[in-house]
C-alpha atoms as a PDB file:
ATOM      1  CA  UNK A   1     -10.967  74.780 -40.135  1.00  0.00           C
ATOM      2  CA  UNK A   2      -8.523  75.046 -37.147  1.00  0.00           C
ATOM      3  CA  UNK A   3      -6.651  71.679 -36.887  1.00  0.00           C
ATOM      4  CA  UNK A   4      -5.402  72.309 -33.374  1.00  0.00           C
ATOM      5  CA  UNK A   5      -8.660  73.577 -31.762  1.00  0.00           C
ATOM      6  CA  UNK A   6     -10.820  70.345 -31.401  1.00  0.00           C
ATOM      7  CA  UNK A   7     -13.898  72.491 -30.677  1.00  0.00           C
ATOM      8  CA  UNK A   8     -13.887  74.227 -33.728  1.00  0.00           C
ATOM      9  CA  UNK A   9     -13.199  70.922 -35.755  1.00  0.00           C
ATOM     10  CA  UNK A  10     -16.380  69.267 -34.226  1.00  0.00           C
ATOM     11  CA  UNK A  11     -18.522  72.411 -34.650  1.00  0.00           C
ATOM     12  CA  UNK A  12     -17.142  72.420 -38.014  1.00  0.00           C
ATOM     13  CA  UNK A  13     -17.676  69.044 -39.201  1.00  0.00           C
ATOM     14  CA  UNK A  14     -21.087  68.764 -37.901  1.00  0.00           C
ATOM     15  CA  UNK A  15     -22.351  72.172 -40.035  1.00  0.00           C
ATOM     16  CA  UNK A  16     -20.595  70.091 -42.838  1.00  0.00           C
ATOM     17  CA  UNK A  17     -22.117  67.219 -42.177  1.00  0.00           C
ATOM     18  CA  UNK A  18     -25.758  68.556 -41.493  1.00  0.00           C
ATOM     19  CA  UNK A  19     -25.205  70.951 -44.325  1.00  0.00           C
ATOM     20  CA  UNK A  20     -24.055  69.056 -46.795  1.00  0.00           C
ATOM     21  CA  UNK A  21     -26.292  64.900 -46.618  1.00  0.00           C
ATOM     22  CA  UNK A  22     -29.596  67.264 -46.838  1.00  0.00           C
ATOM     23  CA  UNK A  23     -28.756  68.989 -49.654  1.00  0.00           C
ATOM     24  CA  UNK A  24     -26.857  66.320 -51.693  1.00  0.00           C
ATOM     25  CA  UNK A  25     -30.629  64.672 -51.079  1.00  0.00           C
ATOM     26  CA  UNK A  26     -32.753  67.909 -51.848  1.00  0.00           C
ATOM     27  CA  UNK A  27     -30.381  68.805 -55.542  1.00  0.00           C
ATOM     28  CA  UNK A  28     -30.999  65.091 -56.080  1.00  0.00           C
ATOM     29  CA  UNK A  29     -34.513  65.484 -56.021  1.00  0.00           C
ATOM     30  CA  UNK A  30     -34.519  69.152 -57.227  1.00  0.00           C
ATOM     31  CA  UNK A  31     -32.491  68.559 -60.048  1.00  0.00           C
ATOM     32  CA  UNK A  32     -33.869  64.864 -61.654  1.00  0.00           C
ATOM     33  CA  UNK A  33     -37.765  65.070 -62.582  1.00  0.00           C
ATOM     34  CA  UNK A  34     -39.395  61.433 -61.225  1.00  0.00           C
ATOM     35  CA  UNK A  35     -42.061  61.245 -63.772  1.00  0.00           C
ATOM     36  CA  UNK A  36     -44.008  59.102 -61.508  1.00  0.00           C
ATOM     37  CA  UNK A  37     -43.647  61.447 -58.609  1.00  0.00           C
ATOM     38  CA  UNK A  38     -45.174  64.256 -61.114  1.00  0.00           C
ATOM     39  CA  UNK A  39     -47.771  61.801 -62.071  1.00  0.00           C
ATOM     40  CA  UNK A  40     -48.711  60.792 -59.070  1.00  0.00           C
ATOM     41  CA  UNK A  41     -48.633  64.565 -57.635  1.00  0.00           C
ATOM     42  CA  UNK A  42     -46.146  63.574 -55.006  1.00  0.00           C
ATOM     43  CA  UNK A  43     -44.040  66.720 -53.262  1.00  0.00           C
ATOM     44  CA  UNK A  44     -40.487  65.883 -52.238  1.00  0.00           C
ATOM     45  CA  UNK A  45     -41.504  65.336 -48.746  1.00  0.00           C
ATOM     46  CA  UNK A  46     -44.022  62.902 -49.780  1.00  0.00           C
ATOM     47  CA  UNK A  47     -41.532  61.300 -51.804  1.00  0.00           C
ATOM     48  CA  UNK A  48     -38.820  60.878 -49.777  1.00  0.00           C
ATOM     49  CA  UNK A  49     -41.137  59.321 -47.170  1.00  0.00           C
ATOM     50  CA  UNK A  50     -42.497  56.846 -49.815  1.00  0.00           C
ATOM     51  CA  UNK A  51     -38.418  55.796 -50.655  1.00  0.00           C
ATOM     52  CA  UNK A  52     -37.152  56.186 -46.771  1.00  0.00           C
ATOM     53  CA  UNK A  53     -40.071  53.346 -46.184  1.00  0.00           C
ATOM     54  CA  UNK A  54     -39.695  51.403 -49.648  1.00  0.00           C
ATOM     55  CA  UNK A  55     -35.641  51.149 -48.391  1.00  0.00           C
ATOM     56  CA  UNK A  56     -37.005  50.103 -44.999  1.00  0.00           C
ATOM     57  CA  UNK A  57     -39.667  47.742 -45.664  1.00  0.00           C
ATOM     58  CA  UNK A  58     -41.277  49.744 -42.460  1.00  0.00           C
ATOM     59  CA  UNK A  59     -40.121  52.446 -40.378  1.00  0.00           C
ATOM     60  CA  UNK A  60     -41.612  54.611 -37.401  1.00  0.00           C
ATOM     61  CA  UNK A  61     -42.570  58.328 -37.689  1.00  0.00           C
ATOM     62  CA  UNK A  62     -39.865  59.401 -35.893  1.00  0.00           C
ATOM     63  CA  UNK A  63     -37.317  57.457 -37.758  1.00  0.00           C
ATOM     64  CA  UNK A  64     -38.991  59.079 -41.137  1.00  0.00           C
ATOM     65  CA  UNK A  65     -39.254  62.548 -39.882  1.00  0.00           C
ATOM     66  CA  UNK A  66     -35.698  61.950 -39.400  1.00  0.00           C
ATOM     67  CA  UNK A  67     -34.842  60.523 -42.818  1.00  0.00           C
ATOM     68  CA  UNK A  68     -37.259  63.581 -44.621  1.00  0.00           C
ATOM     69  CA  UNK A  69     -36.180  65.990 -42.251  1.00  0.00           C
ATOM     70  CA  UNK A  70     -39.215  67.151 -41.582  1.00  0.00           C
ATOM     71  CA  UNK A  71     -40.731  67.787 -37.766  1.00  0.00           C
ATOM     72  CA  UNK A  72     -43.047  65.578 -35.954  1.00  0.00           C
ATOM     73  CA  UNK A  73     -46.429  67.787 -37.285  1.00  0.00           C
ATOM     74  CA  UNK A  74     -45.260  68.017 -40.543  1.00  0.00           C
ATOM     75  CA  UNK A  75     -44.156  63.949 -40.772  1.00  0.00           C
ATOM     76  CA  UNK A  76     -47.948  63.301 -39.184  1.00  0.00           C
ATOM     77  CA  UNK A  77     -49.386  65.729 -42.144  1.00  0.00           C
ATOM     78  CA  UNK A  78     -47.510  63.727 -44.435  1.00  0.00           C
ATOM     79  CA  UNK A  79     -48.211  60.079 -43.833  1.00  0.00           C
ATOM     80  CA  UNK A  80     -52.158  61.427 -43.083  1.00  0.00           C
ATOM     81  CA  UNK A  81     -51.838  62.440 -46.764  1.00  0.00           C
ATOM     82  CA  UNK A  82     -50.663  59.454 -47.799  1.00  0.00           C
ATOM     83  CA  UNK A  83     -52.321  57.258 -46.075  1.00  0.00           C
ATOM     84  CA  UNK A  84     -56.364  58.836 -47.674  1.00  0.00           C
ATOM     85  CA  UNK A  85     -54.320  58.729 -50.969  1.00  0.00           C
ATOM     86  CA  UNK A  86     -54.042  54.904 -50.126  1.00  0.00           C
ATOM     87  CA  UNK A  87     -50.178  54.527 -50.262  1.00  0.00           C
ATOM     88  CA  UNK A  88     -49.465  53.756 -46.853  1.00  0.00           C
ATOM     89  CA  UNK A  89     -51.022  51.932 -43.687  1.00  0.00           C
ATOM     90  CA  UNK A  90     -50.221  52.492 -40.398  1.00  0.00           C
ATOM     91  CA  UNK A  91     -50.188  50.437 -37.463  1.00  0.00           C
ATOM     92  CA  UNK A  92     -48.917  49.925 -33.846  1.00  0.00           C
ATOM     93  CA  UNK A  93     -46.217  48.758 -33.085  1.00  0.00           C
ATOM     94  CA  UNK A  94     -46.537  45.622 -30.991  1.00  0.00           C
ATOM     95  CA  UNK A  95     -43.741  46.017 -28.793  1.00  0.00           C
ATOM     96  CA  UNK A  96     -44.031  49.665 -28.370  1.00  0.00           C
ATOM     97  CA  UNK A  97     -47.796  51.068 -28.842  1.00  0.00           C
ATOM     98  CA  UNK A  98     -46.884  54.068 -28.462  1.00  0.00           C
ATOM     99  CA  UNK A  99     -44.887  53.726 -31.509  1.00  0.00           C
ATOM    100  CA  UNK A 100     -46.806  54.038 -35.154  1.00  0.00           C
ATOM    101  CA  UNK A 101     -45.504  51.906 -37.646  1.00  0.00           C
ATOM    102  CA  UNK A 102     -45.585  52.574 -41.420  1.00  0.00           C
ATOM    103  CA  UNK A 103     -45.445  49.967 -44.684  1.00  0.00           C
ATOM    104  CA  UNK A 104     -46.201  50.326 -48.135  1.00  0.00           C
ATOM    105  CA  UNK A 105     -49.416  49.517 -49.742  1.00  0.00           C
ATOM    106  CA  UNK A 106     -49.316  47.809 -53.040  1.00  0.00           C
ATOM    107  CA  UNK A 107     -49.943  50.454 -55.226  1.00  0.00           C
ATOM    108  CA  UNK A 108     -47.495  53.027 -52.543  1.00  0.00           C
ATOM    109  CA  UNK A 109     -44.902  50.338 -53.119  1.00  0.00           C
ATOM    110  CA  UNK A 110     -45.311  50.576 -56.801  1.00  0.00           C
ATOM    111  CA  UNK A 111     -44.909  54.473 -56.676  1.00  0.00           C
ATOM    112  CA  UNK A 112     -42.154  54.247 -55.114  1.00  0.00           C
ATOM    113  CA  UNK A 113     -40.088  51.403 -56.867  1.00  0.00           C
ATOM    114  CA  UNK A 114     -40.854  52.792 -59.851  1.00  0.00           C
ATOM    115  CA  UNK A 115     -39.458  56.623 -58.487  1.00  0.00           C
ATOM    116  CA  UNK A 116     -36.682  54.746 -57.308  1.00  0.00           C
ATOM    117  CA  UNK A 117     -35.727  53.436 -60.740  1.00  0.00           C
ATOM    118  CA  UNK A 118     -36.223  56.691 -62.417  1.00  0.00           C
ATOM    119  CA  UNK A 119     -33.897  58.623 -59.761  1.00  0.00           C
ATOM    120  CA  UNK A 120     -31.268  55.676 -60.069  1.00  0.00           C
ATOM    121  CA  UNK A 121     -30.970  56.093 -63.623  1.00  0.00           C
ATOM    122  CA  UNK A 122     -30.832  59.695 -63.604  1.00  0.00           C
ATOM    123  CA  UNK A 123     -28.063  59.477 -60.984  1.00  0.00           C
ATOM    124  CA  UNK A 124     -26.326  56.893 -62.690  1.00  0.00           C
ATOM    125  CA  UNK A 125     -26.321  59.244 -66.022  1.00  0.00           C
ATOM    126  CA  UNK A 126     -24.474  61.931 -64.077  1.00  0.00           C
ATOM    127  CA  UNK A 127     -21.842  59.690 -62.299  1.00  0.00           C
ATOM    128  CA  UNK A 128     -21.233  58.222 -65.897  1.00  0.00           C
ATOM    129  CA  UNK A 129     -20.975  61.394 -67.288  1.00  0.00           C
ATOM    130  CA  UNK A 130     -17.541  61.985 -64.621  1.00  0.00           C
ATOM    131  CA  UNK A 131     -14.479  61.391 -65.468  1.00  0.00           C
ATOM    132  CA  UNK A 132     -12.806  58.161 -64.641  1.00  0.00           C
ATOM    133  CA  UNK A 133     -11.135  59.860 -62.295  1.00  0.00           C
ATOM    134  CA  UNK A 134     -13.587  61.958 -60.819  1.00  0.00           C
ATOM    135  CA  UNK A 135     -15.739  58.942 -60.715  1.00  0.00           C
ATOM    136  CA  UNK A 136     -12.880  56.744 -58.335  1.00  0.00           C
ATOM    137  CA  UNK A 137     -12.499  60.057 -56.473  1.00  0.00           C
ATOM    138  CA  UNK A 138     -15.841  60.177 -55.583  1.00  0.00           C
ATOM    139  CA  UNK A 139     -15.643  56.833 -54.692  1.00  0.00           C
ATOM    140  CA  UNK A 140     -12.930  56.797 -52.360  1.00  0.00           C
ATOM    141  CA  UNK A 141     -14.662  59.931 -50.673  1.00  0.00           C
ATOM    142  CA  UNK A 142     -17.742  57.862 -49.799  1.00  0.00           C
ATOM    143  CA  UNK A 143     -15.876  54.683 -48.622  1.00  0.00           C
ATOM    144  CA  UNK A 144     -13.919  56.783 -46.442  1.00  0.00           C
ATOM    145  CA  UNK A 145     -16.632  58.781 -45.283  1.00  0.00           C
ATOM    146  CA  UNK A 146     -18.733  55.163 -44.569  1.00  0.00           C
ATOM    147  CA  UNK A 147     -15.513  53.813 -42.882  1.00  0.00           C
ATOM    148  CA  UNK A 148     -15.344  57.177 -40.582  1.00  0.00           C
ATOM    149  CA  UNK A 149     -19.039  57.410 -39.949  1.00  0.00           C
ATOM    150  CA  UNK A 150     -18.923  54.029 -38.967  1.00  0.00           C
ATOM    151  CA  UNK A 151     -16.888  54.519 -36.263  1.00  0.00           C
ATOM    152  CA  UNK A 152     -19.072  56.943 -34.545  1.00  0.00           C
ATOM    153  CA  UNK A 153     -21.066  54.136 -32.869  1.00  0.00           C
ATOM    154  CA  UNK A 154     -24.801  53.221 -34.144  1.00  0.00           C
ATOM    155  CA  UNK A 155     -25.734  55.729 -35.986  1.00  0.00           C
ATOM    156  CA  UNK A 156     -28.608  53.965 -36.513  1.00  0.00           C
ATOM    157  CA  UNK A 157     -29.730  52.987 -33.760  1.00  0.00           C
ATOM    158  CA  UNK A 158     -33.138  53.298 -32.493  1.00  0.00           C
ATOM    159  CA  UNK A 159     -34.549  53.949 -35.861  1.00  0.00           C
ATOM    160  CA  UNK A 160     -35.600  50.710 -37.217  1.00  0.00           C
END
């Protein structure tokens, strides 16, 4: 990376970033088997759309194709599926009808609490299994990267 070429730093540090948050997401997911995700026959797409909305408490399509990384067809594909497996309901939003708004069912919010659980202890075994040093490394990383991120503005803004 070129220190004294801002260009090349920017283009640089957005490949990193937009390389790097997906696939710390997909190895997550890759790597730890969610029993309840196998159970329930859930793909990682699927998945991650049940957790971005579970986090949420609701969130739009856009704001999930976002989060899954998915495009618009694909994130309406998705949340159809979900939606006949009874997971999900949709609904307008009432400020913005153009806007669809999705929330867990009971049993979707089940699912996904319970996938959440299973990939936070499987996470949590692989931090503990760091070094004590790795593990405050790591730490330091993400507060600095939160603290830097941060400073970009809103990042998220206009995805609630």
């Amino acid at each position: 990376m070129a220190e004294n070429d801002s260009g090349e730093v920017h283009v640089d540090l957005f490949a990193f970033f937009a390389d790097i948050i997906p696939r710390f997401i997909h190895e997550t997911l890759k790597n730890y088997i969610v029993p309840t995700a196998v159970e329930n026959n859930l793909n990682k797409s699927q998945l991650r759309t049940l957790l971005g909305i579970y986090k949420r408490g609701k969130a739009t399509m856009s704001c999930l194709g976002h989060w899954v990384n998915v495009e618009k067809g694909t994130m309406t594909a998705i949340a159809d599926t979900l939606h006949e497996r009874g997971l999900i309901q949709r609904q307008r939003d009432s400020d913005d009808r153009r806007k669809v708004v999705l929330t867990l069912t009971g049993a979707g919010e089940k699912i996904a609490g319970e996938c959440r659980e299973e990939l936070s202890s499987a996470f949590l075994e692989r931090f503990n299994s760091l070094s004590d040093a790795d593990r405050r490394e790591l730490w330091k990383a993400v507060d600095s990267m939160n603290s830097i991120i941060s400073k970009f503005g809103e990042y998220n803004k206009g995805n609630e």
